[in-house]
N, C-alpha and C. Protein backbone atom coordinates (compact mmCIF):
# COMPACT_ATOMS: atom_id res chain seq x y z
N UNK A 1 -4.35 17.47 0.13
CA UNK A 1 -4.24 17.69 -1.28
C UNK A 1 -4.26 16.34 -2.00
N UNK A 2 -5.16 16.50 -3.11
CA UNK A 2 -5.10 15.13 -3.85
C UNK A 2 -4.87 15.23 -5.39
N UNK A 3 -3.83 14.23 -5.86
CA UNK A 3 -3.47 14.37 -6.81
C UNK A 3 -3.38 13.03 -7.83
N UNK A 4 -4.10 13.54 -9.07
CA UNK A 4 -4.21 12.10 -9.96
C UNK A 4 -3.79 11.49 -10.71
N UNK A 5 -3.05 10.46 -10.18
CA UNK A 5 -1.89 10.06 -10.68
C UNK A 5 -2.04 8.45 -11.04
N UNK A 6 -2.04 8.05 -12.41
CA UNK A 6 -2.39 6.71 -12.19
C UNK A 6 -1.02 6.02 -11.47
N UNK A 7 -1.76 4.60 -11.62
CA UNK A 7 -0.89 3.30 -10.82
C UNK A 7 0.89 3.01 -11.14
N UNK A 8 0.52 3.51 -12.84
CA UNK A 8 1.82 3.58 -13.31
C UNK A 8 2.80 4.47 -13.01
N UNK A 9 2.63 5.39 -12.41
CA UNK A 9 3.60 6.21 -11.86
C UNK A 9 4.01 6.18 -10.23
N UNK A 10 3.20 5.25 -9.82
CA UNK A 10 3.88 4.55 -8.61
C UNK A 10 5.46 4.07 -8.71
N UNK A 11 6.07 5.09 -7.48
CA UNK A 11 7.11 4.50 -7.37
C UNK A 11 7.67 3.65 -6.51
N UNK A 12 6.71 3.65 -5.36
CA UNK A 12 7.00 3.08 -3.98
C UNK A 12 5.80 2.79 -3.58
N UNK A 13 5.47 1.34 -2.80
CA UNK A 13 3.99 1.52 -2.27
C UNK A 13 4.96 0.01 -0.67
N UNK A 14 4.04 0.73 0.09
CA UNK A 14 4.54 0.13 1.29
C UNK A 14 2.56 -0.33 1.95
N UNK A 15 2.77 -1.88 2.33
CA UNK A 15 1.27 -1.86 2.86
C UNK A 15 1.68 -2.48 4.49
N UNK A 16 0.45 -2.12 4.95
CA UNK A 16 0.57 -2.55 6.30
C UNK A 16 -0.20 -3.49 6.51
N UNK A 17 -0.77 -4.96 6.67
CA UNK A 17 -1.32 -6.06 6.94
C UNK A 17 -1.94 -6.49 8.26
N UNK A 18 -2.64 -7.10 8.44
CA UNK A 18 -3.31 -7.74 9.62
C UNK A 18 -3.49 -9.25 9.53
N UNK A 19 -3.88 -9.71 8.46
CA UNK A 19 -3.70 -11.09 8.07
C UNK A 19 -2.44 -11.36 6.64
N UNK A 20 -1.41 -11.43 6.83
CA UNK A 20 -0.87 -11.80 6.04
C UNK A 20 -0.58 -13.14 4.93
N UNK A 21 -1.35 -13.78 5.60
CA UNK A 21 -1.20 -15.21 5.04
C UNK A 21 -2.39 -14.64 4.37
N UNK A 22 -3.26 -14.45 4.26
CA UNK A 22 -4.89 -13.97 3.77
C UNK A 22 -4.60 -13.44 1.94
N UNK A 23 -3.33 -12.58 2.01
CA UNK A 23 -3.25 -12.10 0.76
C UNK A 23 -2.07 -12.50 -0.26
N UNK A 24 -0.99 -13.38 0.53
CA UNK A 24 0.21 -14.04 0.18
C UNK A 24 0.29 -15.30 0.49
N UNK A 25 0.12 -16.29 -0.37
CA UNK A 25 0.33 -17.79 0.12
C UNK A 25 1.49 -18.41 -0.57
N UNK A 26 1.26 -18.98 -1.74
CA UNK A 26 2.63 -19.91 -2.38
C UNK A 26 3.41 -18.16 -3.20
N UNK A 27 2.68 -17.58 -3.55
CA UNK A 27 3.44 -16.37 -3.93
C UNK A 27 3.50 -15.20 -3.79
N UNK A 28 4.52 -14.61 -3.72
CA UNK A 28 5.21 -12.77 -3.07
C UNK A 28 5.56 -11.84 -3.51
N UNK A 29 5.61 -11.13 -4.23
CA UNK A 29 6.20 -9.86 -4.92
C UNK A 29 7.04 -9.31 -4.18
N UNK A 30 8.25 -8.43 -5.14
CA UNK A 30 8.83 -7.43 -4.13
C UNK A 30 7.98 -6.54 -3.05
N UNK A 31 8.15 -6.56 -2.54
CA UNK A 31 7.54 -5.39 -1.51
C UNK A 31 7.97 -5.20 0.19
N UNK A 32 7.38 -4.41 0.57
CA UNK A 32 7.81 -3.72 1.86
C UNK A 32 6.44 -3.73 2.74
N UNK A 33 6.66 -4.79 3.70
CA UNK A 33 4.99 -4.98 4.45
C UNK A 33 5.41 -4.67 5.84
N UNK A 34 4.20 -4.59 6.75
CA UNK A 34 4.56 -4.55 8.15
C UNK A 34 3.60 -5.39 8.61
N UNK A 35 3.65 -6.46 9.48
CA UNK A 35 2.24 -7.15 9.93
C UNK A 35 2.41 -6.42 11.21
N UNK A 36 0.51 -6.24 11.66
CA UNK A 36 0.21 -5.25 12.59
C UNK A 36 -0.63 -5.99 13.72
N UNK A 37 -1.13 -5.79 14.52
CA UNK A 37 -2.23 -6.45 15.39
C UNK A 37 -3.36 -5.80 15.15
N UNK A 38 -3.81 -4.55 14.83
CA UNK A 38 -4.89 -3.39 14.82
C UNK A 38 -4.49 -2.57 14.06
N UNK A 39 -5.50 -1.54 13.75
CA UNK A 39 -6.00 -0.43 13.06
C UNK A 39 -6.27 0.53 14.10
N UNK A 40 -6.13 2.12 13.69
CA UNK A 40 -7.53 2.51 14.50
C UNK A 40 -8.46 2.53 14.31
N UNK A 41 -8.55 2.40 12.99
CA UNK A 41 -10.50 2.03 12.47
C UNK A 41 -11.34 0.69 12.76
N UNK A 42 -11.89 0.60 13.53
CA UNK A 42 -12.38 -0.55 13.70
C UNK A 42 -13.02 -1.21 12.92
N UNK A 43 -12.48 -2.99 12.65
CA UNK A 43 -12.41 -3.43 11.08
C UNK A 43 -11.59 -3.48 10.00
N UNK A 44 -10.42 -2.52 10.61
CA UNK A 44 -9.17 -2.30 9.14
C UNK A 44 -8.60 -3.40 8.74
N UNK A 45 -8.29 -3.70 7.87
CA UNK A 45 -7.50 -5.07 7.28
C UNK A 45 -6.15 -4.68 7.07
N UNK A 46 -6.61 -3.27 6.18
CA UNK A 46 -5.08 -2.91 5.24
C UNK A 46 -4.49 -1.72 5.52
N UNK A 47 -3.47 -0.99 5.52
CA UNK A 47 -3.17 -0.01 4.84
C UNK A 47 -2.70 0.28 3.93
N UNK A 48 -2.31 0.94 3.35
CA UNK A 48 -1.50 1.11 2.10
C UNK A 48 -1.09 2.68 1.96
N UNK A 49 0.05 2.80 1.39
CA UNK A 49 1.10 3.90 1.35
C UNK A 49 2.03 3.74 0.02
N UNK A 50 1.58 4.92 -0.55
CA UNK A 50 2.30 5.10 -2.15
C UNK A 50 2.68 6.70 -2.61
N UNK A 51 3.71 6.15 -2.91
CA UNK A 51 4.44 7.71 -3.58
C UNK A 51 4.31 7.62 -5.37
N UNK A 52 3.95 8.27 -5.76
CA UNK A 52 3.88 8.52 -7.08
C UNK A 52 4.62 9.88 -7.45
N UNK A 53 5.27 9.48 -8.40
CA UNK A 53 6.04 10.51 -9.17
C UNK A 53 4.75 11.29 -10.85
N UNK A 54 4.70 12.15 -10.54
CA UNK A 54 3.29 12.58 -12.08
C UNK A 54 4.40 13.40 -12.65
N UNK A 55 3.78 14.19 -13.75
CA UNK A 55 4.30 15.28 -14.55
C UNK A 55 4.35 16.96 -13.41
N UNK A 56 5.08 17.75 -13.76
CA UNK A 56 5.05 18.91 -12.82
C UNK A 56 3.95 19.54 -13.59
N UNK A 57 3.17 20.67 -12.58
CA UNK A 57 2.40 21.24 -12.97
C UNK A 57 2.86 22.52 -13.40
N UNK A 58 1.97 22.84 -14.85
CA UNK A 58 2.29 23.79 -15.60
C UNK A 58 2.22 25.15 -14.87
């Protein structure tokens, strides 16, 4: 199920990394990372994981 929710209603976003230095150098944001060795997709860099809160449906 997919649901469209812009960015702003992100409440949580958790990413998973492979090169970390690649996307964070002198600066960091709050956040919640995991550095990984692999993907199962061969080629993955990233993952990413977000909960968004939207309006209920009518």
């Amino acid at each position: 199920m997919r649901h469209r929710c812009p960015w702003a209603d992100a409440v949580l976003t958790g990413r998973h990394n492979t090169a970390m230095d690649e996307y964070y150098r002198k600066w960091t944001p709050a956040a919640t990372m995991v550095a990984v060795n692999n993907f199962s997709a061969p080629g993955g860099r990233f993952e990413l994981d977000a909960i968004a809160m939207g309006p209920s449906p009518a």
